[in-house]
Protein backbone atom coordinates (compact mmCIF):
# COMPACT_ATOMS: atom_id res chain seq x y z
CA UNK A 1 -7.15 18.23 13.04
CA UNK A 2 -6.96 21.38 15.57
CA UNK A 3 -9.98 22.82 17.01
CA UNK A 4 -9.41 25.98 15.55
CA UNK A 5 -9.61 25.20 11.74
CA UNK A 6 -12.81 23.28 11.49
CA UNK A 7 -16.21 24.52 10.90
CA UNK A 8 -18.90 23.97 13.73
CA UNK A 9 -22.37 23.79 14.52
CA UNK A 10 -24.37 22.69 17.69
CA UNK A 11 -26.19 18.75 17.35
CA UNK A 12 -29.10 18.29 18.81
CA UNK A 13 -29.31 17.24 22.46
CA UNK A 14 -28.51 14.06 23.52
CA UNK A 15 -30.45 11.45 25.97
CA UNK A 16 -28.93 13.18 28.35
CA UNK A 17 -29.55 17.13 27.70
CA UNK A 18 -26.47 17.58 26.45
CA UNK A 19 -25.01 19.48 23.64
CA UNK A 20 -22.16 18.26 22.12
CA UNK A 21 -20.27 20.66 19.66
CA UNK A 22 -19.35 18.78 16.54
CA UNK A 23 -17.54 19.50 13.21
CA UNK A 24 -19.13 19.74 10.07
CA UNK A 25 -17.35 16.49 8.68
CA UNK A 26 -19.33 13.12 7.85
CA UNK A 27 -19.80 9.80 10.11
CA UNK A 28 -18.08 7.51 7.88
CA UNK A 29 -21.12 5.52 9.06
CA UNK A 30 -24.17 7.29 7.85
CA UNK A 31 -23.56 10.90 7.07
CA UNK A 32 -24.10 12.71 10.43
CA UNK A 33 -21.77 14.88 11.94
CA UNK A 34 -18.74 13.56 13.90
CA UNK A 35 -18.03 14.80 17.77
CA UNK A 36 -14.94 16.82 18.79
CA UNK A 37 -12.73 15.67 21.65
CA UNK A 38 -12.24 19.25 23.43
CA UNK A 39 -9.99 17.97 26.09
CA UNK A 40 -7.00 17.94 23.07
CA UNK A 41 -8.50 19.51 20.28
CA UNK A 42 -9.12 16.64 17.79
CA UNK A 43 -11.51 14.53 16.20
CA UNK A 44 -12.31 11.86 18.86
CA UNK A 45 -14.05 9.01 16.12
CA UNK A 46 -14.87 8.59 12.39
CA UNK A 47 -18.06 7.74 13.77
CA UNK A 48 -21.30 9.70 15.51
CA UNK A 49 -22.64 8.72 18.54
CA UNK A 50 -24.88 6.59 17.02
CA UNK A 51 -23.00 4.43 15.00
CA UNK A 52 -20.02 4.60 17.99
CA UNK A 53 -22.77 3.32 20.08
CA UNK A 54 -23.53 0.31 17.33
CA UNK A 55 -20.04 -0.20 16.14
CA UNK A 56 -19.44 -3.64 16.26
CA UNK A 57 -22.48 -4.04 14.47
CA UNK A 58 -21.29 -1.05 11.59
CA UNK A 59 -18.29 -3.13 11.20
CA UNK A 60 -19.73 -6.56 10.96
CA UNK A 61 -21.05 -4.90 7.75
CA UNK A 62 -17.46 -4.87 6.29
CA UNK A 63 -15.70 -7.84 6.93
CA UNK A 64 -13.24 -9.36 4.21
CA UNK A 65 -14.19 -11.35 1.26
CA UNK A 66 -11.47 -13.85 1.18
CA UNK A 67 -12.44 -15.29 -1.80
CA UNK A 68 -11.28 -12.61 -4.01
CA UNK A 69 -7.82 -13.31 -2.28
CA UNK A 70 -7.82 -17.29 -2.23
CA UNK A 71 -8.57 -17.08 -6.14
CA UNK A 72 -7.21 -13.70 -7.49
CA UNK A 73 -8.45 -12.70 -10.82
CA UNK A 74 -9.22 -9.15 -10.07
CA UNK A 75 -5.98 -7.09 -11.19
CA UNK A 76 -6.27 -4.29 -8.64
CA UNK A 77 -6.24 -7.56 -5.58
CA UNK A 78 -3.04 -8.84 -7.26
CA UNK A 79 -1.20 -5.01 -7.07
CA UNK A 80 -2.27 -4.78 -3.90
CA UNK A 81 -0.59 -8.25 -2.10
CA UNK A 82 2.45 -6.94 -4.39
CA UNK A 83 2.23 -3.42 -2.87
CA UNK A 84 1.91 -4.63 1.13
CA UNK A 85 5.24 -7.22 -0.15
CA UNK A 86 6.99 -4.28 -1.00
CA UNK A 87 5.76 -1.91 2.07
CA UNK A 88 3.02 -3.46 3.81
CA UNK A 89 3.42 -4.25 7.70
CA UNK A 90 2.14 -7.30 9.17
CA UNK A 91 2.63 -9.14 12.28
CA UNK A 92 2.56 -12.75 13.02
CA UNK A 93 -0.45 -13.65 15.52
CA UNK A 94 -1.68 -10.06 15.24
CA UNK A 95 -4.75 -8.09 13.33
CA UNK A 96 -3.60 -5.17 11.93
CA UNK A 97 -2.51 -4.82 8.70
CA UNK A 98 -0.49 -1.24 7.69
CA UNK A 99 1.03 0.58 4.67
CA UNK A 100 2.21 4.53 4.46
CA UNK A 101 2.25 6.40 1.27
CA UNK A 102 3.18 10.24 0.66
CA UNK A 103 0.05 11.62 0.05
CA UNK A 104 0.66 13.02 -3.67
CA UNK A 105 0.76 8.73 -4.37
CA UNK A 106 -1.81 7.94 -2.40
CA UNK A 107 -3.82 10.02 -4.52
CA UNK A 108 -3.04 7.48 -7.40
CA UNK A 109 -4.40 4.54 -5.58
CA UNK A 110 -6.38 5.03 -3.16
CA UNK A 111 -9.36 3.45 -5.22
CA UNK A 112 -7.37 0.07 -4.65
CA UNK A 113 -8.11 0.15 -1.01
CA UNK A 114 -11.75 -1.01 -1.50
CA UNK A 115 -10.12 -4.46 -1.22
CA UNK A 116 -11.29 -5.08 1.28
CA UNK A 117 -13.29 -1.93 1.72
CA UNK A 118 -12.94 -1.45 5.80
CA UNK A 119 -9.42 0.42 5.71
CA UNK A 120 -8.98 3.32 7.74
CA UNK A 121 -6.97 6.36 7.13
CA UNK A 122 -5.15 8.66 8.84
CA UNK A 123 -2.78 11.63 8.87
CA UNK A 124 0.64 11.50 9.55
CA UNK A 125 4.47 13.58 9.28
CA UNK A 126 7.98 11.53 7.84
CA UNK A 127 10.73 12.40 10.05
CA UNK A 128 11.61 14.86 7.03
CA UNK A 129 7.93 16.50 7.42
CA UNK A 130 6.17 15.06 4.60
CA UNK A 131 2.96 14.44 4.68
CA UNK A 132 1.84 11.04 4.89
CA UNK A 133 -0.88 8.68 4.32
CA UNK A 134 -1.27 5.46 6.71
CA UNK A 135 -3.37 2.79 5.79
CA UNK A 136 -4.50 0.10 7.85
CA UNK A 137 -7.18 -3.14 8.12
CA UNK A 138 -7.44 -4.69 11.29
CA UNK A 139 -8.52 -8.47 10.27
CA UNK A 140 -7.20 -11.63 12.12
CA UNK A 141 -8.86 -13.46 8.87
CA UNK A 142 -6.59 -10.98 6.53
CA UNK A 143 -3.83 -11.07 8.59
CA UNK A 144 -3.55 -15.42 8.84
CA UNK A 145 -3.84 -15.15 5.28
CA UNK A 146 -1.12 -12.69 4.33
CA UNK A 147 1.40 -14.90 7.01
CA UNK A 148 0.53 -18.03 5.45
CA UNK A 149 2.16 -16.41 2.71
CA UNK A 150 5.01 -15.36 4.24
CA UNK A 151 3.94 -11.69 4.24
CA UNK A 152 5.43 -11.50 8.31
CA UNK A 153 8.50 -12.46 7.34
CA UNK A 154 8.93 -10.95 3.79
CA UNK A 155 12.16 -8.77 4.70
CA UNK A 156 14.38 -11.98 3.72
CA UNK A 157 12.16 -14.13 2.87
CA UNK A 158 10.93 -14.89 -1.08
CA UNK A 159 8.10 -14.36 -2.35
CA UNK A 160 8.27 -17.59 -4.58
CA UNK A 161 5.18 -18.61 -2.34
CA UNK A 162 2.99 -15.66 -3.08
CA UNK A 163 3.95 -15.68 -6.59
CA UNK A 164 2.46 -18.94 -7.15
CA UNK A 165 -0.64 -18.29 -6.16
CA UNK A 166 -1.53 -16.04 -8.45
CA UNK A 167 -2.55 -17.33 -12.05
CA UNK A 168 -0.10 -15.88 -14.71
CA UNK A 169 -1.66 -12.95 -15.94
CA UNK A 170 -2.05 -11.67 -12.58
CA UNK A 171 2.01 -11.84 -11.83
CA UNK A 172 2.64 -8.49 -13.81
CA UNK A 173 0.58 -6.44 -11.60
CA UNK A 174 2.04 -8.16 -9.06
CA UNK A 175 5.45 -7.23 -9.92
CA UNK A 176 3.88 -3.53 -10.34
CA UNK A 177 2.82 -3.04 -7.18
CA UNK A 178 6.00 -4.39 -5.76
CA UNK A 179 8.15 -2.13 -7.93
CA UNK A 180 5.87 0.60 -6.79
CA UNK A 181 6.67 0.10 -3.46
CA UNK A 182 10.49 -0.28 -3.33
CA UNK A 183 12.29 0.26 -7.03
CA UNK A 184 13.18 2.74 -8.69
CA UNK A 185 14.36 3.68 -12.11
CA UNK A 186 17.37 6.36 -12.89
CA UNK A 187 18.65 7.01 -16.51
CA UNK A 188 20.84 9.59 -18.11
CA UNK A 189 23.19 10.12 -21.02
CA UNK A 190 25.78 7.74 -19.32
CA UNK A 191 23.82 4.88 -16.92
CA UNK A 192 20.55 3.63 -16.97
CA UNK A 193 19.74 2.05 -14.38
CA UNK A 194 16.52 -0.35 -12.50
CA UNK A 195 16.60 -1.17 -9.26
CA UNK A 196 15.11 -2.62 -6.12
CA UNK A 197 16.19 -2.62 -2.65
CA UNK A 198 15.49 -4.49 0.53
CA UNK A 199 17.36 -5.78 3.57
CA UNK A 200 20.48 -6.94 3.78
CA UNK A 201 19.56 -11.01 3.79
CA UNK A 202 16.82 -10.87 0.76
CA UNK A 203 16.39 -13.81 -0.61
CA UNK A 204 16.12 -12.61 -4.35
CA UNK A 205 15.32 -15.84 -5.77
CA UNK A 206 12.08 -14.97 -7.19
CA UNK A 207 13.48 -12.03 -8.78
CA UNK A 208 15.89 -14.28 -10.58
CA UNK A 209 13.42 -16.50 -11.56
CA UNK A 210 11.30 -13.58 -13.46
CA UNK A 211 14.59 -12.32 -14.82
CA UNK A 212 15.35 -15.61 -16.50
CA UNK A 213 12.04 -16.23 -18.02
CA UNK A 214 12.70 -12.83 -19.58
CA UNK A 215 16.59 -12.91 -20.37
CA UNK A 216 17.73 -11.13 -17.79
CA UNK A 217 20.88 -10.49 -16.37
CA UNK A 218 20.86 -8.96 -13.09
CA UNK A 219 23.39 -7.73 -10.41
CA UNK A 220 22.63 -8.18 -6.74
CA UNK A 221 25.11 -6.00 -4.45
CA UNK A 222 25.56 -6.05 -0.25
CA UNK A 223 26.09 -2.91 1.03
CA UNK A 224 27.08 -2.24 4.83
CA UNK A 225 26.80 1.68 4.95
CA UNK A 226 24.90 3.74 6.81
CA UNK A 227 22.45 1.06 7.06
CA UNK A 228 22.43 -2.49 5.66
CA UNK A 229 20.68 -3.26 2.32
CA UNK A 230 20.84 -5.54 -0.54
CA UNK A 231 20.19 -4.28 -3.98
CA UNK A 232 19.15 -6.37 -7.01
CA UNK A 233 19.32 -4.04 -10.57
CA UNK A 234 19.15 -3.98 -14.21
CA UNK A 235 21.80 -1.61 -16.11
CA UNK A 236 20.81 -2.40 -19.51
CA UNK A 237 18.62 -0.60 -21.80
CA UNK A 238 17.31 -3.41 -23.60
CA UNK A 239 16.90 -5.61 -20.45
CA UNK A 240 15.27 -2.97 -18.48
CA UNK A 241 12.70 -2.42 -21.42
CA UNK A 242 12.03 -6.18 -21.10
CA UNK A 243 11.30 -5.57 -17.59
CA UNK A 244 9.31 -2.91 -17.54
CA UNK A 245 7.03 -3.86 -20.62
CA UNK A 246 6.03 -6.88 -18.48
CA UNK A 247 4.96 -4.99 -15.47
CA UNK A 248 3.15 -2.52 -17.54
CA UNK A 249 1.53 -4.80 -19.62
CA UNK A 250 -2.52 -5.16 -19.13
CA UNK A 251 -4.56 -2.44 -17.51
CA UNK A 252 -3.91 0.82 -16.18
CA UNK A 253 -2.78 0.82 -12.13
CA UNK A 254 -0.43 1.77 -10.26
CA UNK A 255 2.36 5.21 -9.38
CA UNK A 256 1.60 7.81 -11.89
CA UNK A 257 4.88 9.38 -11.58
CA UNK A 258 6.73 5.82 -12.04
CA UNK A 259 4.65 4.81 -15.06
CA UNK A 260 5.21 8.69 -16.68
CA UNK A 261 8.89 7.57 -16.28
CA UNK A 262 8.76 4.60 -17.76
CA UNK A 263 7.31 6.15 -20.40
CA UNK A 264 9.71 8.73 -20.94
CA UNK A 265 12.48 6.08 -20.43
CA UNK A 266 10.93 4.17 -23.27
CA UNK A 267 10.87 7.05 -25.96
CA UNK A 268 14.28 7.89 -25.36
CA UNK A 269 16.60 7.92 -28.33
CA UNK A 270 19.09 5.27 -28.14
């Protein structure tokens, strides 16, 4: 955030008899205001002086309950581990824990991220110049957990593992969050189609398995095109409705604009 479009005001002096100018924005920590960096114009911490000073200690405050992951029964845990599936980066032996979102559907979820409650967030630009969101947790606890699951190596990998961990009226928001992340649905007057995309080796398996507890037929394609990708979709309308209803089913989470299309999808005159 440039120098030039924040508000300012002078903080007290320091144990040192300095001034430091500060912006007007809030230490995540306890509600004073943050220092500037004025070597580049930004903000140099979430965090005052004080709490910068204390941080392990502000953090310590935070750490993950893994119980609420070991035994999901809260809906918005079981969108999330289907969200990070679909677009969540995490790296074997590592702490960090990362997901990007444009910012209009970040907006829709953002209350999800208070499980756990220490992510940070921070501003960033697609290579098209969107704005985006990026999310991350740094946890080595968090991070063993999602690997155990196969979270590190989910590009290929099924999530068969994942899957059965969760109790069965948890899967649906599973499968929400994970369509939120990388399907899509596109209908006209001639094709309807559901989809969802990943690299060129998925292992779709547990896709299959959902589609024949619900009488599904899908179509998995290979495509070797600009770049390589595997595709797994539904071109049915009945069979898509089946689909969706079971995602959708339970409470209210999740893409706005991808549940206002299912809904428009599912008033649609045949």
């Amino acid at each position: 955030m440039p120098i030039e479009q924040l508000d300012y005001g002078w903080s007290q002096y320091d144990k040192n008899h300095r001034r430091h100018r500060t912006c007007l924005h809030k230490c995540s920590g306890c509600g004073n205001v943050r220092e500037v960096a004025q070597s580049r114009g930004r903000i140099k911490t979430d965090l005052c002086s004080v709490c910068a000073f204390t941080r392990p200690k502000f953090y310590n405050r935070k750490k993950i309950c893994l119980d609420e992951f070991l035994s999901v029964r809260n809906f918005l845990i079981a969108y999330l581990l289907g969200f990070l599936w679909a677009d969540g980066n995490v790296t074997k032996d590592g702490y960090k824990v990362s997901v990007n979102f444009l910012d209009d559907d970040f907006q829709d979820i953002k209350h999800i991220f208070s499980f756990p409650d220490s992510w940070g967030f921070y501003n960033k630009k697609s290579p098209n110049k969107r704005k985006l969101i990026s999310c991350q947790f740094h946890s080595k606890v968090f991070n063993n957990f999602l690997c155990d699951f196969d979270f590190h190596i989910k590009s290929g990998s099924s999530a068969c593992k994942i899957l059965n961990h969760l109790p069965q009226d948890m899967r649906p928001y599973w499968w929400r969050g994970y369509f939120d992340g990388d399907g899509n649905l596109f209908f006209d007057k001639k094709q309807k189609i559901l989809s969802i995309t990943s690299c060129y080796q998925q292992n779709w398996d547990f896709y299959i398995e959902l589609c024949d507890q619900l009488e599904i037929v899908p179509r998995i394609y290979q495509v070797k095109h600009i770049y390589d990708h595997s595709r797994i979709s539904i071109q049915n309308r009945v069979e898509i409705l089946k689909f969706l209803d079971f995602i959708y089913q339970g409470e209210r989470v999740g893409l706005l604009r991808k549940y206002n299309k299912y809904q428009e999808f599912s008033s649609q005159e045949i």
